[in-house]
Protein backbone atom coordinates (compact mmCIF):
# COMPACT_ATOMS: atom_id res chain seq x y z
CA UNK A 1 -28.57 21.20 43.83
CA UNK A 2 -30.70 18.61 41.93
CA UNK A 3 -30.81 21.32 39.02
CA UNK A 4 -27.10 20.20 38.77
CA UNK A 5 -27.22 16.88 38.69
CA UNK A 6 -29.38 17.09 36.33
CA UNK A 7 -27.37 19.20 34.05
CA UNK A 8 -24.53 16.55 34.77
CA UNK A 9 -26.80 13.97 33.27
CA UNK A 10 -27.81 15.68 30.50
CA UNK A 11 -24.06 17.18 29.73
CA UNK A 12 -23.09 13.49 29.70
CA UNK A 13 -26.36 12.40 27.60
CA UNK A 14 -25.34 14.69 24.95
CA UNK A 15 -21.78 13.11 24.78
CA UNK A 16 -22.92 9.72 24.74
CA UNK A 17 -24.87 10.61 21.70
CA UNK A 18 -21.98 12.59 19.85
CA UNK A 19 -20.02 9.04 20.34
CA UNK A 20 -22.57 7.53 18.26
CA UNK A 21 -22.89 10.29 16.10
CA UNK A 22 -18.87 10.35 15.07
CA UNK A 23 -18.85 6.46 14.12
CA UNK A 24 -20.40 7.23 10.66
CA UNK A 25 -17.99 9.56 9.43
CA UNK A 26 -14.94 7.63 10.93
CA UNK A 27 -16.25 4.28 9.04
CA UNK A 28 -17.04 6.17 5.92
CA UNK A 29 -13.57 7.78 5.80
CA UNK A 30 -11.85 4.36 5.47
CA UNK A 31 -14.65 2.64 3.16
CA UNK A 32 -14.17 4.93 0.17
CA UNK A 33 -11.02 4.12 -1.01
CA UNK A 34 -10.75 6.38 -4.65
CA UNK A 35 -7.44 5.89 -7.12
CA UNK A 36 -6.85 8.44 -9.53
CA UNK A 37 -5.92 7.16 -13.01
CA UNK A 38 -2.51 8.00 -13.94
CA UNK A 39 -2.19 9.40 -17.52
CA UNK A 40 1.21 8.92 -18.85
CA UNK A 41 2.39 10.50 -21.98
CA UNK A 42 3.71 9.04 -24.55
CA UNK A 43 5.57 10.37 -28.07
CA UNK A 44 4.31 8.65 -31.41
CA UNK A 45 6.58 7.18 -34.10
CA UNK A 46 6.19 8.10 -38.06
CA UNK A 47 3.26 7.06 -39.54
CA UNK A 48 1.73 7.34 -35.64
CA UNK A 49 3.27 4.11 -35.01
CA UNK A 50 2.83 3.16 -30.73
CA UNK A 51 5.11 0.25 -29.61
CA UNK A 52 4.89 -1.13 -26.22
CA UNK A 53 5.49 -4.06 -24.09
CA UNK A 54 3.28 -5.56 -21.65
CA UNK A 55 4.20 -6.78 -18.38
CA UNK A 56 3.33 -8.73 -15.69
CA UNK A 57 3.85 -7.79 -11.99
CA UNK A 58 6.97 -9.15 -12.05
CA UNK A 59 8.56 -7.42 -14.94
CA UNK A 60 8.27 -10.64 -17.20
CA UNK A 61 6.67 -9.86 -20.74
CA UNK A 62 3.50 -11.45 -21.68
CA UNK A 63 3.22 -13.57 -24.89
CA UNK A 64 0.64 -13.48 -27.11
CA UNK A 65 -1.73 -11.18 -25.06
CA UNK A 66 -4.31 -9.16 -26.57
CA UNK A 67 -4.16 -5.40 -26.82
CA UNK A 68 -6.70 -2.73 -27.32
CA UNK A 69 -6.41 1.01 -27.96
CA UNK A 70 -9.09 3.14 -27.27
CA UNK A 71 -10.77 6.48 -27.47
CA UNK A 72 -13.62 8.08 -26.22
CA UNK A 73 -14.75 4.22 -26.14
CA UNK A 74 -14.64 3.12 -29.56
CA UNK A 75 -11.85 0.53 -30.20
CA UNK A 76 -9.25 1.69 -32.50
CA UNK A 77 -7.30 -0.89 -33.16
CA UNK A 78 -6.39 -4.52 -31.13
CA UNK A 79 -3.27 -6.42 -31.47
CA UNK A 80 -1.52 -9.17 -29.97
CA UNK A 81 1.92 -9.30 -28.63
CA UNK A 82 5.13 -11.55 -29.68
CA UNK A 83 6.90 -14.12 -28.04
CA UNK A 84 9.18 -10.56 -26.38
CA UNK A 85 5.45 -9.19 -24.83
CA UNK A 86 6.27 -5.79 -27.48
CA UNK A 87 3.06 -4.95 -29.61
CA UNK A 88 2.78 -2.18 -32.34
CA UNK A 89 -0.27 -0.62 -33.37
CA UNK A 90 0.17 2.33 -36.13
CA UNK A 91 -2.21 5.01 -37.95
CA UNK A 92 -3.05 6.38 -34.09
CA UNK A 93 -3.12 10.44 -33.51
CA UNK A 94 -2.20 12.48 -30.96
CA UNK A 95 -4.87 12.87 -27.86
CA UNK A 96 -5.91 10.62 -25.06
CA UNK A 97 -6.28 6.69 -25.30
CA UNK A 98 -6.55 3.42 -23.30
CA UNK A 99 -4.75 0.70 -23.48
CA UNK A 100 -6.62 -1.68 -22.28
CA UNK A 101 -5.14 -5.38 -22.03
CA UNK A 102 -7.20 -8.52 -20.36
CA UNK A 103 -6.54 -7.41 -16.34
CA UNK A 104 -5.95 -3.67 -16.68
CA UNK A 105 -6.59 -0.86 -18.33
CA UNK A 106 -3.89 2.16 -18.91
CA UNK A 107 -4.40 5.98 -19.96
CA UNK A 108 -2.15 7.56 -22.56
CA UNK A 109 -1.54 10.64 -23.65
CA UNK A 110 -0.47 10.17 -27.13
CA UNK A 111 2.05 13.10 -29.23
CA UNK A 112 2.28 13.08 -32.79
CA UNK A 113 5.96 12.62 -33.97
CA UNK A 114 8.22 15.75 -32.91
CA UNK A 115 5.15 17.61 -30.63
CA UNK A 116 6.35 15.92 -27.47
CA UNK A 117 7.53 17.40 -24.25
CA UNK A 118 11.14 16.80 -23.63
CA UNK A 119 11.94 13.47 -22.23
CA UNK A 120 8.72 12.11 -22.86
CA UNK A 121 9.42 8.29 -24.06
CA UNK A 122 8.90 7.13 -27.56
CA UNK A 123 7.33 3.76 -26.17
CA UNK A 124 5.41 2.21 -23.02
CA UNK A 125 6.07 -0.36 -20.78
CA UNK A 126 2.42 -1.58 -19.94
CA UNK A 127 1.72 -3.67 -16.60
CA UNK A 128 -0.64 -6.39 -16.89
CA UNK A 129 -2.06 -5.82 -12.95
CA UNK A 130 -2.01 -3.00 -10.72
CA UNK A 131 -1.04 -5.13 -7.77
CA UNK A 132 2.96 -4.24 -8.41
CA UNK A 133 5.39 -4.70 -4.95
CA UNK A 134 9.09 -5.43 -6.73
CA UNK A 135 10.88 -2.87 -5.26
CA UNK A 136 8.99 -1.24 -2.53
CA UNK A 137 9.37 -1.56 0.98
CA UNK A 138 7.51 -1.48 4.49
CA UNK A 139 5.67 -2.47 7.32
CA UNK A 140 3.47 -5.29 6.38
CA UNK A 141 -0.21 -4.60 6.83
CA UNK A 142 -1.45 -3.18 10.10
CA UNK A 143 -3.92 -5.23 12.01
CA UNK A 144 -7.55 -4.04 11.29
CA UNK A 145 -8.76 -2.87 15.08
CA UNK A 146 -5.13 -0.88 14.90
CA UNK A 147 -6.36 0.91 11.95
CA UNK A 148 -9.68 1.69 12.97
CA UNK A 149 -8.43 2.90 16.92
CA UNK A 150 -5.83 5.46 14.82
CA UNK A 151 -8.86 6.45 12.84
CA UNK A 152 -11.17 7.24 15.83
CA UNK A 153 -7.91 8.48 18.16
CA UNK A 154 -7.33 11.14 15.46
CA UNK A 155 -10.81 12.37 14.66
CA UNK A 156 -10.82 15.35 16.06
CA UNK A 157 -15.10 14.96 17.27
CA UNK A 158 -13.60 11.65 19.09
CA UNK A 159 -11.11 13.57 20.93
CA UNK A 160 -13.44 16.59 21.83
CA UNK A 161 -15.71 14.00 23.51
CA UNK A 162 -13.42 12.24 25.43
CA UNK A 163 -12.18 15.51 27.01
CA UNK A 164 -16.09 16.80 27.50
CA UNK A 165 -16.94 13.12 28.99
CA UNK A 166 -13.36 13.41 31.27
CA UNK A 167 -15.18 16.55 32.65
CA UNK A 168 -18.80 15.89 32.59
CA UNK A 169 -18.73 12.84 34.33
CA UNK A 170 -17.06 13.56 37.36
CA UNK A 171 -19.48 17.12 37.68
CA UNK A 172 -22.49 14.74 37.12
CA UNK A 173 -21.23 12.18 39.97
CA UNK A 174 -20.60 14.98 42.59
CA UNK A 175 -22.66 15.36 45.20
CA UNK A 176 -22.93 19.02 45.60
CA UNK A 177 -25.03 18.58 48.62
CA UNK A 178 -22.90 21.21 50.24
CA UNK A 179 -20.17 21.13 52.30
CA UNK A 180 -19.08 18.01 54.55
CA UNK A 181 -17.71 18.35 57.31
């Protein structure tokens, strides 16, 4: 019977070290957080003529702000906007651009006049920082160790371990001695 204690200890050896094993791809999961630019599109005037307005967070223009355009990373053109926050930059062509302002930087699709999609906007509403929250709603922010415990509870290595160690450790602790009387 010592040949199964020994297996006991090993069986729960093995788990101990899959615990440690699973904490690296938990933590990594929650470190790498990635955002996708959006690319909004966006149909061009005569004369490729863009007009805008830029924004802050809370929806209140921004005077006398600069404003890039940009492609492939060469600057096309920089303006500033008017007392309103609306700035107008003309001579642009269809294709993809950034408008990039002092805190943020937006993607555009630009059309030349009458190539648009339908409903595609004739001007853009530009946000001077991506950290907008008029209008949305819920739970404030969860406390960290809450986070991390749903992180590990659903991790599906986590949960196979628990259920080997909920067996394992009870065959390693049994005395299989053979039977009492």
């Amino acid at each position: 019977m010592v040949a199964s204690s020994r297996w006991g200890r090993t069986l729960s050896l093995l788990v101990g070290v899959g615990f440690c094993l699973t904490i690296a791809p938990a933590m990594a999961q929650e470190a790498l957080p990635i955002k996708a630019p959006v690319i909004r599109d966006v149909e061009l005037e005569y004369g490729g003529l863009l007009v805008g307005r830029l924004l802050d967070a809370n929806g209140q223009p921004q005077c006398n702000a600069e404003v890039s355009v940009l492609t492939a990373g060469k600057t096309l053109a920089a303006t500033r906007t008017d007392s309103e926050g609306v700035f107008a930059v003309s001579r642009l062509r269809g294709g993809v651009h950034e408008i990039r302002t002092a805190e943020n930087v937006q993607v555009c699709r630009l059309w030349a006049h009458d190539t648009a999609p339908p409903r595609v906007p004739k001007s853009i509403d530009v946000v001077s920082s991506d950290d907008v929250v008029r209008g949305q709603y819920g739970p404030p922010p969860g406390n960290r160790m809450l986070r991390k415990a749903k992180v590990w509870a659903t991790n599906p290595f986590i949960v196979g371990g628990v259920v080997a160690a909920a067996v394992a450790i009870p065959v390693a602790l049994s005395d299989n001695d053979g039977p009492h009387s």
